[in-house]
C-alpha atoms as a PDB file:
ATOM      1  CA  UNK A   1     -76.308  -4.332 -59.859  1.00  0.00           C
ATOM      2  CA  UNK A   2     -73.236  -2.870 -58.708  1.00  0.00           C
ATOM      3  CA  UNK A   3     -71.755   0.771 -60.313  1.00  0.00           C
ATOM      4  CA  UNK A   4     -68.708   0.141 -62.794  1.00  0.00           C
ATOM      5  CA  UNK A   5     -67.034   3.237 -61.544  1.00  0.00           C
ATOM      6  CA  UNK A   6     -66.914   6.208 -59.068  1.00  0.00           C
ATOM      7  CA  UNK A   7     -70.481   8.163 -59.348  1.00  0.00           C
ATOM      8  CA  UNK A   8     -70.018  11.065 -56.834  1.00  0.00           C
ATOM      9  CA  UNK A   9     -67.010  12.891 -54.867  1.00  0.00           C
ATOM     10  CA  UNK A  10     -66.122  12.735 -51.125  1.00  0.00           C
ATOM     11  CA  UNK A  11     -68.708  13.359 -48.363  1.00  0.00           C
ATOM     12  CA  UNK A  12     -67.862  15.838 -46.053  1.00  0.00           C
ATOM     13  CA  UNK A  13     -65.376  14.706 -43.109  1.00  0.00           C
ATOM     14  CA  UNK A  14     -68.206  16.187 -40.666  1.00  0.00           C
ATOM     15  CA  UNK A  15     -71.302  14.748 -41.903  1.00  0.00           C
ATOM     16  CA  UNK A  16     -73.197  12.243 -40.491  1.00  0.00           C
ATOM     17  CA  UNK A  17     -71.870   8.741 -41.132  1.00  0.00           C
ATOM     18  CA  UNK A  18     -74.346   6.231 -42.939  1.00  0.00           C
ATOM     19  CA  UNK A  19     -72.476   3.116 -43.469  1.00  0.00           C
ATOM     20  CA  UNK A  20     -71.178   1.381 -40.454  1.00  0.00           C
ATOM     21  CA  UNK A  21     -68.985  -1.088 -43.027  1.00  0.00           C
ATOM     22  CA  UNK A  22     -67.590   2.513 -44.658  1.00  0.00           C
ATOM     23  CA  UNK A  23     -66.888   3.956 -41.020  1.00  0.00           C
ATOM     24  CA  UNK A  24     -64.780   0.790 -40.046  1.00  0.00           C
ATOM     25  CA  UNK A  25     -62.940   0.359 -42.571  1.00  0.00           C
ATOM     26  CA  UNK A  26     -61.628   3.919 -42.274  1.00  0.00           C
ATOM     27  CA  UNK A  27     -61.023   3.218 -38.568  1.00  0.00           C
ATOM     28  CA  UNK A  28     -59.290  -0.245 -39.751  1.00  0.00           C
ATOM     29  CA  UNK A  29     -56.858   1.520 -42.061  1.00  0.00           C
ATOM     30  CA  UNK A  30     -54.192   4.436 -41.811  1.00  0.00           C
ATOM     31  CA  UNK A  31     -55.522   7.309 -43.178  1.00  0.00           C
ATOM     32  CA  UNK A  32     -52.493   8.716 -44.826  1.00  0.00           C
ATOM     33  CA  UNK A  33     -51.025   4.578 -46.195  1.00  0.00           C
ATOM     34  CA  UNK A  34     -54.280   2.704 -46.602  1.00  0.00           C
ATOM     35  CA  UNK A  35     -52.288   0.392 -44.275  1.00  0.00           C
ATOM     36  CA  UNK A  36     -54.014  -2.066 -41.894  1.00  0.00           C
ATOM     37  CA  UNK A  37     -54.102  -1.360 -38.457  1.00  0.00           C
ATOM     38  CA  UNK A  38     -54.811  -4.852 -37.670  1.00  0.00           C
ATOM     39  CA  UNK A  39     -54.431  -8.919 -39.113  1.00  0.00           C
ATOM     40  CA  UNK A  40     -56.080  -9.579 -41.990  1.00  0.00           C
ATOM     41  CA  UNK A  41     -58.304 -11.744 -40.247  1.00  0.00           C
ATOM     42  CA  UNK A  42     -59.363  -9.100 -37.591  1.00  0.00           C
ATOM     43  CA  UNK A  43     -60.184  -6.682 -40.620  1.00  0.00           C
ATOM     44  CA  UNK A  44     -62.280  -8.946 -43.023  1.00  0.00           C
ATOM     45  CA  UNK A  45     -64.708 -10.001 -40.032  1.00  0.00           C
ATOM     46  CA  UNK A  46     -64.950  -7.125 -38.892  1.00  0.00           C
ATOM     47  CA  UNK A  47     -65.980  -5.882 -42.360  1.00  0.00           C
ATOM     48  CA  UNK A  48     -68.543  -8.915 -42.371  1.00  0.00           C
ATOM     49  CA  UNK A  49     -70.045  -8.016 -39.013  1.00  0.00           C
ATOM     50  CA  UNK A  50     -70.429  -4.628 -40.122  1.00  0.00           C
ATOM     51  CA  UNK A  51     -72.183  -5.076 -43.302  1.00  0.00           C
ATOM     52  CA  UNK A  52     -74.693  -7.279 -41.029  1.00  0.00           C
ATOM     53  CA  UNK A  53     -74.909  -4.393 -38.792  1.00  0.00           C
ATOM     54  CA  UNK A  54     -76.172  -2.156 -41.839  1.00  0.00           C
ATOM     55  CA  UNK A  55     -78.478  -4.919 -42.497  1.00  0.00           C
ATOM     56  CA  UNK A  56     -79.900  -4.744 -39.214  1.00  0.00           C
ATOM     57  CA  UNK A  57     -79.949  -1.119 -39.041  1.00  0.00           C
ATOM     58  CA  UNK A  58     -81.916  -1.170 -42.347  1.00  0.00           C
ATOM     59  CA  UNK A  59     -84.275  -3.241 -40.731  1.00  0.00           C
ATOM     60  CA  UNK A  60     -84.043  -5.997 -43.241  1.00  0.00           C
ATOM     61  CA  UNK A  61     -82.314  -8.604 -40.523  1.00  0.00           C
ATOM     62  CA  UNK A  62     -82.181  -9.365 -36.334  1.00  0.00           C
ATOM     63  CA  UNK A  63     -80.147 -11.438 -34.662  1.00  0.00           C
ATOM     64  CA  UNK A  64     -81.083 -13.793 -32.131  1.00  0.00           C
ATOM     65  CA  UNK A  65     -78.888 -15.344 -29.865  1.00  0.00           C
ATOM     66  CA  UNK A  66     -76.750 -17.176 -32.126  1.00  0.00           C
ATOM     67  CA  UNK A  67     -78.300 -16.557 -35.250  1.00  0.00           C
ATOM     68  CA  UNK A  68     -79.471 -13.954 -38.073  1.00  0.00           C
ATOM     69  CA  UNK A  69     -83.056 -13.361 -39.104  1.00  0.00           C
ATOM     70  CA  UNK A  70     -83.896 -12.218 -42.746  1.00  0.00           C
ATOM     71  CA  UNK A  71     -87.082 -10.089 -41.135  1.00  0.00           C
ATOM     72  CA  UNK A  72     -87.752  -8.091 -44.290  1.00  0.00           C
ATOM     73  CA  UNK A  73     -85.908  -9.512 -47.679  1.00  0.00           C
ATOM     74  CA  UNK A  74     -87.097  -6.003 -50.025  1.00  0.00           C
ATOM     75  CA  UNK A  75     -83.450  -5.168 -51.890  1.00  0.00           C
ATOM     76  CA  UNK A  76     -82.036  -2.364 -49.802  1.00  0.00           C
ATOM     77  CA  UNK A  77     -80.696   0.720 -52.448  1.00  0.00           C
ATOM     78  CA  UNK A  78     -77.222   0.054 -51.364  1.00  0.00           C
ATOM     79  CA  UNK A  79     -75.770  -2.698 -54.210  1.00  0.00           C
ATOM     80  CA  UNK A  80     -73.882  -3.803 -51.479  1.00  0.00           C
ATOM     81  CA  UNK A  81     -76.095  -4.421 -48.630  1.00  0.00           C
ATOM     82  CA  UNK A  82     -78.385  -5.575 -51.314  1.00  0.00           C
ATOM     83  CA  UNK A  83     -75.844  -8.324 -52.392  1.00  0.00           C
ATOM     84  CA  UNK A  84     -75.799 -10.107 -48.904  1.00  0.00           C
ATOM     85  CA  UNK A  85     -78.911  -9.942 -48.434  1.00  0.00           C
ATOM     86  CA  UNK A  86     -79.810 -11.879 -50.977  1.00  0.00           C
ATOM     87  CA  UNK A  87     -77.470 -14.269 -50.067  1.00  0.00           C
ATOM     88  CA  UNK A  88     -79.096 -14.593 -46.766  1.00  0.00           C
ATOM     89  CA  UNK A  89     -82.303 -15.146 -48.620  1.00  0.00           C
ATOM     90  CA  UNK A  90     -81.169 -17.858 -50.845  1.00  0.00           C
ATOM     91  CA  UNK A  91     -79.400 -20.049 -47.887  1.00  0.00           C
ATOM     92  CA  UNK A  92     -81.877 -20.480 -45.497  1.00  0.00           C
ATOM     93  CA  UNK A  93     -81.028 -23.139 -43.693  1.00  0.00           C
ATOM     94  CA  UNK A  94     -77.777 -21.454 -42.563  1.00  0.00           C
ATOM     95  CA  UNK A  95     -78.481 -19.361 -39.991  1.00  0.00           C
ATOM     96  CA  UNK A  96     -75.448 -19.317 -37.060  1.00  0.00           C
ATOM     97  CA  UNK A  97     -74.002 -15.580 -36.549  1.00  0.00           C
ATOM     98  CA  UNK A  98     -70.524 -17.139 -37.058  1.00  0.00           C
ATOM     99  CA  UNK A  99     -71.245 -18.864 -40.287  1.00  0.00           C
ATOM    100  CA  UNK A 100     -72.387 -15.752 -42.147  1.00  0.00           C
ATOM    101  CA  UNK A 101     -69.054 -14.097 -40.361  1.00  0.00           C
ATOM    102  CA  UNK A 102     -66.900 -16.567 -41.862  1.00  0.00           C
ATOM    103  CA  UNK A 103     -68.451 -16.707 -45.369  1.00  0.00           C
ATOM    104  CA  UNK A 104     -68.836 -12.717 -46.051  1.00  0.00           C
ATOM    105  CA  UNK A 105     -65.192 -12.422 -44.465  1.00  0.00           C
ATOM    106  CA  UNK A 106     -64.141 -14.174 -47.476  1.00  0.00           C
ATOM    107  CA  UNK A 107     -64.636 -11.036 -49.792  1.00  0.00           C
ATOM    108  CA  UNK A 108     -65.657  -8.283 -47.146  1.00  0.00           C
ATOM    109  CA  UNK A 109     -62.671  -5.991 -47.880  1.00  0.00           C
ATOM    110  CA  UNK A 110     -62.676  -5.847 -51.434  1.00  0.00           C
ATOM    111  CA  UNK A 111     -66.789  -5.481 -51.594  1.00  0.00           C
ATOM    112  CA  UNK A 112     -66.094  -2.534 -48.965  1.00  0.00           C
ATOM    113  CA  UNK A 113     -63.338  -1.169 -50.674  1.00  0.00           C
ATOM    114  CA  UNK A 114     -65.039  -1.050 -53.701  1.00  0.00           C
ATOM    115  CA  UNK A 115     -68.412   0.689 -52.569  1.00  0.00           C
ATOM    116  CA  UNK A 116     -65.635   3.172 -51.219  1.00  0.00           C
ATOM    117  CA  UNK A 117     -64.527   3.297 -54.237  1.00  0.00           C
ATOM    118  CA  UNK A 118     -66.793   4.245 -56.687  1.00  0.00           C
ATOM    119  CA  UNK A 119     -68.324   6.783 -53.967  1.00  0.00           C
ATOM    120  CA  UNK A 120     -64.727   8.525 -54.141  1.00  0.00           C
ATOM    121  CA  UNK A 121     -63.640   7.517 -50.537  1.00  0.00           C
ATOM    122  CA  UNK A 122     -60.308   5.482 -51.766  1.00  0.00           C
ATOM    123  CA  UNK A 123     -58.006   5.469 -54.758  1.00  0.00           C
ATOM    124  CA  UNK A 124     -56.549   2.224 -55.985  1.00  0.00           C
ATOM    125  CA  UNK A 125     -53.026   2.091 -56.283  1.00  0.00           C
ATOM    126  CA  UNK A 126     -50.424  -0.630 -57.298  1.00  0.00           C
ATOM    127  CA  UNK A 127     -48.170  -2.324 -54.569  1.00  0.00           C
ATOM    128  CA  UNK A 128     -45.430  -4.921 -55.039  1.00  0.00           C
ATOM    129  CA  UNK A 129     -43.080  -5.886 -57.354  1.00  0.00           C
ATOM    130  CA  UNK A 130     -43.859  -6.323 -61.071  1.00  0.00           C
ATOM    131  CA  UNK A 131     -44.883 -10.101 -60.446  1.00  0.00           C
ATOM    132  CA  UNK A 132     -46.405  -9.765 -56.766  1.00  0.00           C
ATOM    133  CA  UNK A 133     -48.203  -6.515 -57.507  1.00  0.00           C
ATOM    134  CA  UNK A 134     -51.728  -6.152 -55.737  1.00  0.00           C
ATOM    135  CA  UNK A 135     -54.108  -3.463 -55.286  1.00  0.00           C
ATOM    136  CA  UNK A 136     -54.129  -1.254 -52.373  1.00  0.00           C
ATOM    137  CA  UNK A 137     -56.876   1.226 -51.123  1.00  0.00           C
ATOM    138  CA  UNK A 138     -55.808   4.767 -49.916  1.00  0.00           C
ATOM    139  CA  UNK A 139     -58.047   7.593 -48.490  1.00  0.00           C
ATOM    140  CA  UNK A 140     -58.684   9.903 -51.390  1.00  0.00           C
ATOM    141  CA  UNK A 141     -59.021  12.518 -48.187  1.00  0.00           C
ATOM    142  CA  UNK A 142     -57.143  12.344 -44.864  1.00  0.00           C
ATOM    143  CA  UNK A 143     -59.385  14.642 -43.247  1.00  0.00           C
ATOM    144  CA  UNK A 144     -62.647  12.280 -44.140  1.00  0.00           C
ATOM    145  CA  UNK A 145     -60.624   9.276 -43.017  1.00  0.00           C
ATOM    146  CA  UNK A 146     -59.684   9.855 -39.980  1.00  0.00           C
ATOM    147  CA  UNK A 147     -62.872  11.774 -38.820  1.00  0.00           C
ATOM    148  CA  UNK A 148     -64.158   7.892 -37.606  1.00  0.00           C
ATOM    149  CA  UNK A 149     -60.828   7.740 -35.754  1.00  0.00           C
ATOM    150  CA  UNK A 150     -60.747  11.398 -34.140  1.00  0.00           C
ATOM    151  CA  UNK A 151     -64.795  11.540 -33.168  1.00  0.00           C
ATOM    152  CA  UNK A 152     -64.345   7.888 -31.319  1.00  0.00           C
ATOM    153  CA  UNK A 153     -61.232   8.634 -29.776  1.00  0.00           C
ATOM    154  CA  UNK A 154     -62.195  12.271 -28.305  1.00  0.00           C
ATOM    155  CA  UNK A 155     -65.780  10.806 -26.892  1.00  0.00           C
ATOM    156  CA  UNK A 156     -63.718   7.857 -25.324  1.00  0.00           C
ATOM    157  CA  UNK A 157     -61.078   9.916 -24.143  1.00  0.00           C
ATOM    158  CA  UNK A 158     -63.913  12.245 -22.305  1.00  0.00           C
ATOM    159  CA  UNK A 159     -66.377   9.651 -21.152  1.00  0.00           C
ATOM    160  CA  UNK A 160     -69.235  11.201 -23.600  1.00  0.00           C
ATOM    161  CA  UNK A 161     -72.118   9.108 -24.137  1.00  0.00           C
ATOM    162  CA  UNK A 162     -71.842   7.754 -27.611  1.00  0.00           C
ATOM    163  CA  UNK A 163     -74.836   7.542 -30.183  1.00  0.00           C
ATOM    164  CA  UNK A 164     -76.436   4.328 -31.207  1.00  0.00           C
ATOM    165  CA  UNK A 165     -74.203   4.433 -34.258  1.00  0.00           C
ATOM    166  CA  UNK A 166     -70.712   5.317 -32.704  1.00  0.00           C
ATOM    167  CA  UNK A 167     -71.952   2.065 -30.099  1.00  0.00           C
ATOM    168  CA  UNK A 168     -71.709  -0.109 -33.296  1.00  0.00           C
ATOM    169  CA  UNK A 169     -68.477   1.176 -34.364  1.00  0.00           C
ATOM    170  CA  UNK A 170     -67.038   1.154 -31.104  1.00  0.00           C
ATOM    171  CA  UNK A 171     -68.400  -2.205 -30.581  1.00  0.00           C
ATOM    172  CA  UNK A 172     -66.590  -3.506 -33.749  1.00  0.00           C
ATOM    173  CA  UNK A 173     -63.360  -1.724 -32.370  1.00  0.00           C
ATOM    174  CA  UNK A 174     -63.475  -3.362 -28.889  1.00  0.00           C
ATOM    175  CA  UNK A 175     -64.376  -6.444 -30.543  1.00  0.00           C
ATOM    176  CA  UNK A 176     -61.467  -7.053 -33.434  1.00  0.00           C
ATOM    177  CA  UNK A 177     -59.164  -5.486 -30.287  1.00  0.00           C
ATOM    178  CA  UNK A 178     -58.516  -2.138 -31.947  1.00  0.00           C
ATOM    179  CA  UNK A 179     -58.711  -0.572 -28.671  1.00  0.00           C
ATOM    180  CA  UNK A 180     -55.166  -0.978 -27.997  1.00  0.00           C
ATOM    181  CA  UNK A 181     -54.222   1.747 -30.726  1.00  0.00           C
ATOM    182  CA  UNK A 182     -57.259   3.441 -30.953  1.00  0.00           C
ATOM    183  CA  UNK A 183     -56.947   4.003 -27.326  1.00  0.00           C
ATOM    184  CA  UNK A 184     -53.269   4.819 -27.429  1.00  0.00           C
ATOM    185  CA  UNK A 185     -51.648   7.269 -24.441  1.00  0.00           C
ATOM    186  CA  UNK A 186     -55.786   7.163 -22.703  1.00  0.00           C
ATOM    187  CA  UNK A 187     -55.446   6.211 -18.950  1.00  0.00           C
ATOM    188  CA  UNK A 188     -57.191   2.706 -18.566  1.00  0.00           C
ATOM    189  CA  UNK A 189     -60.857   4.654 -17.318  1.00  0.00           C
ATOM    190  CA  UNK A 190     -61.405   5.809 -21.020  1.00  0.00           C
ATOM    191  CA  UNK A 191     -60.824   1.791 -22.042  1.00  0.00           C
ATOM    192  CA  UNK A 192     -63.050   1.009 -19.408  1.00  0.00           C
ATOM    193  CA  UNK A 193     -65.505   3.461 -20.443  1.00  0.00           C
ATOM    194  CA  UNK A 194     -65.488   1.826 -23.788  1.00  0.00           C
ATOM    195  CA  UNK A 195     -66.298  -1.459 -22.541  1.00  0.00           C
ATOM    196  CA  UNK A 196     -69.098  -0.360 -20.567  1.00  0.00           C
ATOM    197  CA  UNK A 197     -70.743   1.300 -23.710  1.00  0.00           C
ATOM    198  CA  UNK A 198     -70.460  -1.824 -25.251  1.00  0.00           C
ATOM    199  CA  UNK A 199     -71.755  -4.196 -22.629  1.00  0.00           C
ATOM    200  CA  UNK A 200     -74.870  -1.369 -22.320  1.00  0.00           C
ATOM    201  CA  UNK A 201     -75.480  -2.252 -26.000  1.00  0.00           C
ATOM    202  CA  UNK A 202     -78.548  -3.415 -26.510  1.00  0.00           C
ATOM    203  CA  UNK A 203     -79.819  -6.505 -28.531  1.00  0.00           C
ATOM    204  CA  UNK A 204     -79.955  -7.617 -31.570  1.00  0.00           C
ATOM    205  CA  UNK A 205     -76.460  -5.442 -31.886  1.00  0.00           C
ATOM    206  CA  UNK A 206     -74.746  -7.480 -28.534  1.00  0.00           C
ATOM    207  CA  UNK A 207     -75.446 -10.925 -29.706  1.00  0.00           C
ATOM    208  CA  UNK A 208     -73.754  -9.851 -33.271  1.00  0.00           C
ATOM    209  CA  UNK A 209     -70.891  -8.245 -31.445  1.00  0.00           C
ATOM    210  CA  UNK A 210     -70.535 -11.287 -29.440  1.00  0.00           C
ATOM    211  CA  UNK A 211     -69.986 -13.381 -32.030  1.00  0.00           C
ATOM    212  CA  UNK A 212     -67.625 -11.187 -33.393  1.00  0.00           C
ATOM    213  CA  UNK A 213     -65.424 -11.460 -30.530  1.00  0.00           C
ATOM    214  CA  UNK A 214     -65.311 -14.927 -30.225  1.00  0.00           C
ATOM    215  CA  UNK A 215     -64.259 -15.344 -33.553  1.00  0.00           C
ATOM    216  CA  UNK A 216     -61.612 -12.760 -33.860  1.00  0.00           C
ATOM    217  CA  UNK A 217     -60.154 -14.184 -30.528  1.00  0.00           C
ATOM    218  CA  UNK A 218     -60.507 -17.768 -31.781  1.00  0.00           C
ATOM    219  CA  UNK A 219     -58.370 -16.590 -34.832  1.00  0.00           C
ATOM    220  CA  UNK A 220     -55.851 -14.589 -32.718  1.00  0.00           C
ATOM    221  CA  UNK A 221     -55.358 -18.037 -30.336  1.00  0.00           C
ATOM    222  CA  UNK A 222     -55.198 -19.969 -33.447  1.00  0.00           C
ATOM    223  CA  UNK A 223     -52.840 -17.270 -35.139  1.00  0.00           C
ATOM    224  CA  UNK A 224     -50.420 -17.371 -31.533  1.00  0.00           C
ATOM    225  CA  UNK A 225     -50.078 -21.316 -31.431  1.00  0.00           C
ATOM    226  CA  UNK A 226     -48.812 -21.905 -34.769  1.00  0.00           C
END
C-alpha cells in the first residue's frame, strides 16, 4: 500500500540513481521552479514509459515488438512499481506498448510526484489564485535535482559512453524531444552522439522507446494542427 507521508530525507545528489521514473522527472522539471520543461503531454508519457522501464529493469516485464510482457508478476517493494504492475496483471488482454502509455499517462505525474514526495525529493506548494489553486512539486534540493540534468549533459557534451541506465534516461529525453534544451549551446556532434546511443540501445528498452516516440510526436502533430 502506498506511504501516507515522507519516510526518509534526500539521497545524496551523487549517488547512484535507482528509479528511472524519479531521474526523469527531475530532468522534466526546473530544478529551482518545479516548472515543466516540456507539454504536459510530453511529460506524463514520458513518466508512463519510465515507470515501464523500472518494470523491465526489475525484471518483472519485456517488451516485444509492440507489446509488454508481465514475465514475473511477484509485487516489486516499490508501492509504485507495484501498483502498475498489478494493473498489467489484471488486464491481460491489453497488451500494445501504446495502450499502457496512454492509460498510465493519465496519472503518471502525480503517482511520480508523490513517490518523490514522501522520499523527500519535492515539496508541495500552492499555485493559483484562491479558486484555481493547484499543487505544484518543487525540488526540496537543487543540487539533487539537477544532478540527472548536469551528469547527461557533460557525458553528451564529451561523447562518453553512457551506462545502461543513463541509455534509458537519455532515451526518454531524445524521445519526448528534450534534447533541444537539454542539449542547449552543444555543437550538433554531441546531439548526434545522443542519437547514436539511443539507436545502439538494445531490446526490450528500443521497442519501448519506440513507442514512446511515436506517441509523443503523434501528440505534438496533433497539438500543431489545431
Amino acid at each position: 500500500m502506498e506511504p501516507a507521508r515522507p519516510v526518509r530525507a534526500v539521497v545524496s545528489a551523487v549517488a547512484q540513481p535507482t528509479r528511472l521514473a524519479d531521474e526523469f522527472f527531475y530532468l522534466a522539471h526546473d530544478d529551482q521552479t518545479g516548472r515543466s520543461r516540456l507539454f504536459e503531454s510530453a511529460t506524463v508519457h514520458g513518466l508512463a514509459a519510465a515507470l515501464l522501464a523500472e518494470l523491465c529493469w526489475e525484471r518483472r516485464v519485456t517488451f516485444e515488438g509492440r507489446h509488454v510482457r508481465v514475465i514475473d508478476p511477484s509485487p516489486p517493494k516499490d508501492w509504485l512499481q507495484h501498483l502498475v504492475l498489478d494493473r498489467l496483471v489484471a488486464e491481460p488482454r491489453h497488451t500494445a506498448t501504446r495502450t499502457w502509455l496512454a492509460f498510465l499517462a493519465d496519472t503518471a505525474y502525480e503517482q511520480v510526484a508523490t513517490r518523490m514526495w514522501q522520499l523527500g525529493l519535492l515539496h508541495r506548494q500552492q499555485a493559483g489564485r484562491l479558486w484555481r489553486q493547484r499543487i505544484i512539486y518543487i525540488p526540496t534540493d537543487v543540487n539533487t535535482a539537477a544532478w540527472s540534468w548536469a551528469r547527461l549533459s557533460f557525458q553528451l557534451r564529451r561523447h562518453q559512453r553512457l551506462n545502461a541506465f543513463d541509455v534509458a534516461l537519455a532515451g526518454l529525453a531524445l524521445r519526448t524531444q528534450l534534447d533541444p534544451i537539454l542539449l542547449d549551446g552543444a555543437p550538433s556532434a554531441a546531439r548526434g552522439f545522443l542519437r547514436k546511443q539511443v539507436e545502439q540501445a538494445p531490446p526490450p528498452l528500443s521497442d519501448l522507446l519506440a513507442d514512446l516516440g511515436a506517441v509523443v510526436g503523434g501528440a505534438v502533430l496533433s497539438h500543431r494542427t489545431t
